[in-house]
N, C-alpha and C. Protein backbone atom coordinates (compact mmCIF):
# COMPACT_ATOMS: atom_id res chain seq x y z
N UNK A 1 -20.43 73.76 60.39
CA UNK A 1 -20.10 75.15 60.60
C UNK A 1 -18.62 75.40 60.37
N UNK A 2 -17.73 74.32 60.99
CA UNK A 2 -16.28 75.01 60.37
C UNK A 2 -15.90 73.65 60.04
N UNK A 3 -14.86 73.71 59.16
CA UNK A 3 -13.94 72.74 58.18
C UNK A 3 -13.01 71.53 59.02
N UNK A 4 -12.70 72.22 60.48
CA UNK A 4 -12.19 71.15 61.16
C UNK A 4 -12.58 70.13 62.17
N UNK A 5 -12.75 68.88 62.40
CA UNK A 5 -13.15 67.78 63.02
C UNK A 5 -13.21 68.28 64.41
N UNK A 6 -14.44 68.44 64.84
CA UNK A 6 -14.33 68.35 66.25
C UNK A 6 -14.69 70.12 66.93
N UNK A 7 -14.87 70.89 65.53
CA UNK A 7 -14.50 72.31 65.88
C UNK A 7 -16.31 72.90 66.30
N UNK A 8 -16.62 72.41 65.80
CA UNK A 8 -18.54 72.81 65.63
C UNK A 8 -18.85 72.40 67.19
N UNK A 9 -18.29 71.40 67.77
CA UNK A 9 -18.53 71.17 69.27
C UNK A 9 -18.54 72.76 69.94
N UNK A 10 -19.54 73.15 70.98
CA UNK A 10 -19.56 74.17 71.42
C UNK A 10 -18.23 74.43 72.58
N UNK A 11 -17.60 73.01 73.13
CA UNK A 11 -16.59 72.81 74.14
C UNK A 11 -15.60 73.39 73.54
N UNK A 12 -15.41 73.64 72.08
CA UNK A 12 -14.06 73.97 71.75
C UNK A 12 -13.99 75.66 71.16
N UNK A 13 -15.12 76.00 71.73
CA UNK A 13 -15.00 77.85 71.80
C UNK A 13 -14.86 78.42 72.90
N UNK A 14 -14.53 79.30 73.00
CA UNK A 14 -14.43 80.28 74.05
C UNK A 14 -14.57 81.75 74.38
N UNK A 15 -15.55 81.30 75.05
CA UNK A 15 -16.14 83.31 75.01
C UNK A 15 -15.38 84.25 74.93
N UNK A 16 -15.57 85.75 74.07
CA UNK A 16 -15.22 86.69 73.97
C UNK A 16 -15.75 88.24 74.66
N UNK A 17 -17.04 87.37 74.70
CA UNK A 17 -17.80 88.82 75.20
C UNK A 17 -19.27 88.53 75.65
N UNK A 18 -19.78 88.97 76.02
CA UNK A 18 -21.45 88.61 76.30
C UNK A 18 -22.53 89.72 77.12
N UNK A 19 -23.31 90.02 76.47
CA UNK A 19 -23.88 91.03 76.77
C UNK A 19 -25.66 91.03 76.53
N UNK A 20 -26.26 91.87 77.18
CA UNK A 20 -27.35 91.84 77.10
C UNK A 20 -28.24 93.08 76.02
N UNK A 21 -28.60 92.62 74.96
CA UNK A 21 -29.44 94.02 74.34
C UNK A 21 -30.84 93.83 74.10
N UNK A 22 -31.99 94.28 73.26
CA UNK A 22 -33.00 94.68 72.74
C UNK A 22 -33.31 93.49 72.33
N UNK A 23 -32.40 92.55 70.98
CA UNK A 23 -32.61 91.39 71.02
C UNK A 23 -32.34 90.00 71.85
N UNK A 24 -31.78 90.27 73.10
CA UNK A 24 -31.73 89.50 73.65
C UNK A 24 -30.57 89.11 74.48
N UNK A 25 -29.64 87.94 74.81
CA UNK A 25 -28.25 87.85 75.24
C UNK A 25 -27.68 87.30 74.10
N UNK A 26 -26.51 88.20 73.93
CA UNK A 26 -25.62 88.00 73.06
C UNK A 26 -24.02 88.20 73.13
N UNK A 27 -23.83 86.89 72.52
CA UNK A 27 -22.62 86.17 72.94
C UNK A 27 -21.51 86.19 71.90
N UNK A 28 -20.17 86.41 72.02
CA UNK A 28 -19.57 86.66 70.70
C UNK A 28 -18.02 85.85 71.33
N UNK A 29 -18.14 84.32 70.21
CA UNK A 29 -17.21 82.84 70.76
C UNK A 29 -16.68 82.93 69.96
N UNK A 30 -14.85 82.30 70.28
CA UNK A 30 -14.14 81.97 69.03
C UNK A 30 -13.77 80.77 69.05
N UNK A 31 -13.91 80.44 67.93
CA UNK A 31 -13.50 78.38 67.28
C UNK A 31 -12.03 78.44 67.56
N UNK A 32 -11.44 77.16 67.85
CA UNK A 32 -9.89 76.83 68.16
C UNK A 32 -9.62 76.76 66.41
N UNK A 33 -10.52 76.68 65.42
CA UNK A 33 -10.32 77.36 64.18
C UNK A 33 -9.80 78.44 63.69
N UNK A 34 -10.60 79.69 64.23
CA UNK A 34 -10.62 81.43 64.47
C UNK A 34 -11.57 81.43 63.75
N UNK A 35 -12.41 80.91 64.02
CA UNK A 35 -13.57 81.16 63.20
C UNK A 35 -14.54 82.31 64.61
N UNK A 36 -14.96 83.42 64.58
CA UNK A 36 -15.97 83.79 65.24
C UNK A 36 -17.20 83.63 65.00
N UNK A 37 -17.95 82.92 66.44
CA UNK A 37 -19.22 82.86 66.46
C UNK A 37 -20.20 83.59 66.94
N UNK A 38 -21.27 83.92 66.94
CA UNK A 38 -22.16 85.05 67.51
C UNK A 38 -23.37 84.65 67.56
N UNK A 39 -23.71 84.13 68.85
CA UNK A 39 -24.72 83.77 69.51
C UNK A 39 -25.76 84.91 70.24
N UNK A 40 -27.21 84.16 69.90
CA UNK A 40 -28.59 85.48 70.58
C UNK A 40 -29.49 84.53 71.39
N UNK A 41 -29.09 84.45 72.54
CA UNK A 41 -29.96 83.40 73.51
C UNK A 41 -29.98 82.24 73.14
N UNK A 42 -27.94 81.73 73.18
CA UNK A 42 -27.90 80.68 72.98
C UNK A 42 -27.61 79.80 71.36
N UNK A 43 -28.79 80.62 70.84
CA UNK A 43 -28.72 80.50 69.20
C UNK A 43 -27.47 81.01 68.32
N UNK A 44 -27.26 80.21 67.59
CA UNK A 44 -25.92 80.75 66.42
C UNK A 44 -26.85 81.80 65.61
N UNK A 45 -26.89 82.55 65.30
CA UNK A 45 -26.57 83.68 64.82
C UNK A 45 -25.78 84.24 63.61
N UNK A 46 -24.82 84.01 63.76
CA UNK A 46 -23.89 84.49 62.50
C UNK A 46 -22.38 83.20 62.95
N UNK A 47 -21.88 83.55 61.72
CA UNK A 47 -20.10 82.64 61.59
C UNK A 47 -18.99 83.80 60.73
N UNK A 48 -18.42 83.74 61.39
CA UNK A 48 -17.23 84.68 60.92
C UNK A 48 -15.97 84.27 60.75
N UNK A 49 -14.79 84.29 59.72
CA UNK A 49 -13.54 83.64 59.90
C UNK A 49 -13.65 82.37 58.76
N UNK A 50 -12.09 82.15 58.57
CA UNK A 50 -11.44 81.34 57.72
C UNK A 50 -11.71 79.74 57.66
N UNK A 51 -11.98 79.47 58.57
CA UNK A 51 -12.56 78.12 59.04
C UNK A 51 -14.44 77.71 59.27
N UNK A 52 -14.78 79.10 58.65
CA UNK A 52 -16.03 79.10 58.44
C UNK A 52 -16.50 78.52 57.44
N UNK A 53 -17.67 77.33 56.97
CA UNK A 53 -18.49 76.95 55.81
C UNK A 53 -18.79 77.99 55.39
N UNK A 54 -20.13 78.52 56.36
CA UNK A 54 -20.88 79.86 56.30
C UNK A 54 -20.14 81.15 55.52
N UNK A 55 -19.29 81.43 56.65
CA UNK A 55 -18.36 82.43 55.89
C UNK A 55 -18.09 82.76 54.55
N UNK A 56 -17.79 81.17 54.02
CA UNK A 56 -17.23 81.01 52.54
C UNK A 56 -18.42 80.72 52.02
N UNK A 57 -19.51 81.28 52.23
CA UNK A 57 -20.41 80.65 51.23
C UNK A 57 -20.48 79.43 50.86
N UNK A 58 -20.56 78.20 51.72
CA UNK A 58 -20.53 76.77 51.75
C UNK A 58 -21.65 76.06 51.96
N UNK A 59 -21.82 77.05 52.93
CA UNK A 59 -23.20 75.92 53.30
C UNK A 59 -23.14 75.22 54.60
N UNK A 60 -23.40 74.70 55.42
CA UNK A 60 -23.40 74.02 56.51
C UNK A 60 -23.23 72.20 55.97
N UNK A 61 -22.75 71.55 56.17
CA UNK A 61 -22.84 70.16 55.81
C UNK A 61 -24.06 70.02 56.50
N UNK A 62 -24.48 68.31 56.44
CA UNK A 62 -25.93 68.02 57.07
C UNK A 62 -25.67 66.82 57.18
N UNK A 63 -24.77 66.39 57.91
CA UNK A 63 -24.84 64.60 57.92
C UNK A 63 -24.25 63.98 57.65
């Protein structure tokens, strides 16, 4: 999910916001990257920011 070692760990975000809607609880984290994350019951959701794979059209590594 992001470019730096250690950053995809969920320990190294920190909530921004969190709220409850229609689809569910949703959570909006930022990477010690600045990458924003946006979680729906838990689930990633979307990636936002410079330190994003996703973002850049990358792709997620796998392994």
């Amino acid at each position: 999910m992001c470019d730096r070692a250690g950053a995809a760990d969920e320990s190294s975000w920190t909530l921004l916001s969190c709220h409850t809607t229609s689809e569910g609880t949703v959570e909006y984290c930022v990477c010690r990257c600045g990458s924003v994350v946006v979680l729906t019951d838990g689930r990633i959701a979307k990636v936002h920011g410079a330190g994003s794979r996703r973002a850049a059209g990358k792709g997620v590594p796998t392994g």
